[in-house]
Protein backbone atom coordinates (compact mmCIF):
# COMPACT_ATOMS: atom_id res chain seq x y z
CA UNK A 1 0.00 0.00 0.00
CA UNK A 2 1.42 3.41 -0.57
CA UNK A 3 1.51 5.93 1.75
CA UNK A 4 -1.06 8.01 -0.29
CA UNK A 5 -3.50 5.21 -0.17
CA UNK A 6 -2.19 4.73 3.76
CA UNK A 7 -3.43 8.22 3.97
CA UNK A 8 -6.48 8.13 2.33
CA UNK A 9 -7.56 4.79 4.44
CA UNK A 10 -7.03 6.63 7.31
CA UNK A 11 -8.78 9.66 6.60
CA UNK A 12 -11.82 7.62 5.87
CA UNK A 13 -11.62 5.23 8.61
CA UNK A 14 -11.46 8.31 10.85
CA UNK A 15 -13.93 11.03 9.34
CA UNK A 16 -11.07 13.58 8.51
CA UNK A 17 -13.41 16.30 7.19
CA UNK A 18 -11.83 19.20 4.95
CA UNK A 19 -9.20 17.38 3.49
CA UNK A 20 -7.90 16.31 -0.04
CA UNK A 21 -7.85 12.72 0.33
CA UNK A 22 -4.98 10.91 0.32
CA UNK A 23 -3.10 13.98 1.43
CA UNK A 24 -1.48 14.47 4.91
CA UNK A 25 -2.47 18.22 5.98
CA UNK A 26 -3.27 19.85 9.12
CA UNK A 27 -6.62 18.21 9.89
CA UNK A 28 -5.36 14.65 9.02
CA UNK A 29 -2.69 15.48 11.30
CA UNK A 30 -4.87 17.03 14.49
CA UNK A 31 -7.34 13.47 13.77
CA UNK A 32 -4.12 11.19 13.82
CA UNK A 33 -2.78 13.20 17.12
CA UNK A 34 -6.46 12.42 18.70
CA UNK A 35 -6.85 8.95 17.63
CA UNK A 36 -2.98 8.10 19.40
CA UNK A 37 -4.01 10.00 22.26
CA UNK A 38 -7.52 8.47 22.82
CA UNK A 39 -6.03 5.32 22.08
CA UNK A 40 -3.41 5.76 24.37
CA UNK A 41 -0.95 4.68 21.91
CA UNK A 42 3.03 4.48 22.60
CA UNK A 43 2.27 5.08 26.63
CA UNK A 44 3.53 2.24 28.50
CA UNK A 45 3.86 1.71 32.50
CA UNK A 46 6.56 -0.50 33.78
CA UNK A 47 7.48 -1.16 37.76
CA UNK A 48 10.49 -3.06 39.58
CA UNK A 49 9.31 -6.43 40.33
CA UNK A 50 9.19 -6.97 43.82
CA UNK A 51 6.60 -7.58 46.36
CA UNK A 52 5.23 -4.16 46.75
CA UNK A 53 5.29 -3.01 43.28
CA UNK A 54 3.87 -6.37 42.18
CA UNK A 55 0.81 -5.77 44.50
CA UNK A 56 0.68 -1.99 43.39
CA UNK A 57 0.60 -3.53 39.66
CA UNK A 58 -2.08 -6.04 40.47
CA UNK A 59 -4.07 -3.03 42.58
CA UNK A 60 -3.99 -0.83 39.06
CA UNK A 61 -4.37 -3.33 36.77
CA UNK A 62 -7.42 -4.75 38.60
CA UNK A 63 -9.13 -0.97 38.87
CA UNK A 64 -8.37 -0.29 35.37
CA UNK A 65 -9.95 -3.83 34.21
CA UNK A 66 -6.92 -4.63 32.37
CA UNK A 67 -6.42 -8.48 31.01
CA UNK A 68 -3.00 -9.22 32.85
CA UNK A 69 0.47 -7.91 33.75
CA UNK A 70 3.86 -8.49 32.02
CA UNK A 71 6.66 -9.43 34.15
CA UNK A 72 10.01 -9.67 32.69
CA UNK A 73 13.31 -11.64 34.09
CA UNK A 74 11.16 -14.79 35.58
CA UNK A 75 13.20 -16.42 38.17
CA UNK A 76 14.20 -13.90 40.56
CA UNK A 77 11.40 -13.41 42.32
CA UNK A 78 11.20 -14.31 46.24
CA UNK A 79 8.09 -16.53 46.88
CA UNK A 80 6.37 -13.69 48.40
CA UNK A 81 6.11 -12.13 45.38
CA UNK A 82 4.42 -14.73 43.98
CA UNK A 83 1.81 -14.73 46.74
CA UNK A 84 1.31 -10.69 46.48
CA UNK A 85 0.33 -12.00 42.85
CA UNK A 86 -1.98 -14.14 43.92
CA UNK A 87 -3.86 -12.59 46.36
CA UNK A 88 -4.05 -9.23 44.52
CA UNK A 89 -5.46 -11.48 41.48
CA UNK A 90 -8.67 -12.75 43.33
C-alpha cells in the first residue's frame, strides 16, 4: 500500500473532514494526534518487580480492568512475590 492510499484509508476510517484525500495536511494530522491520544498509543507503565510493586501492579491493573500484567526476568522473584500476585489477582 502506498503511503497516499495509507493516507487516504485513514482519513476515511477516521472522518477527517476538509481534506484532499490521500493527502497528509493539518486536519489529518490534528485526527491522527487524537486517535494516538484516545487510544493511548506508545504510553507504557513498567514497575520493579518486587513484592510491593507487584501488589501496586495487580491493585492498578485490577481498577483499570486490564487483562494481565507483564513481568520480565522470571526467576528472581522471592516466593512472596508470587503470593502478592496471587492474592491481589482474586
Amino acid at each position: 500500500m502506498s503511503t497516499e492510499a495509507a493516507v487516504q484509508a485513514f482519513q476515511q476510517d477516521f472522518g477527517v473532514l476538509g481534506s484532499t484525500l490521500g493527502t497528509y495536511d493539518a486536519a489529518t494530522e490534528a485526527r491522527l494526534a487524537a486517535v494516538i491520544d484516545q487510544e493511548q498509543i506508545g504510553n507504557i507503565a513498567s514497575w520493579d518487580e518486587n513484592t510491593q510493586a507487584a501488589t501496586q501492579l495487580m491493585g492498578v491493573a485490577n481498577s483499570a480492568h486490564l487483562a494481565g500484567i507483564r513481568v520480565w526476568r522470571l526467576g528472581y522473584q522471592a516466593t512472596s512475590f508470587w503470593s502478592a500476585l496471587a492474592q491481589s489477582g482474586e
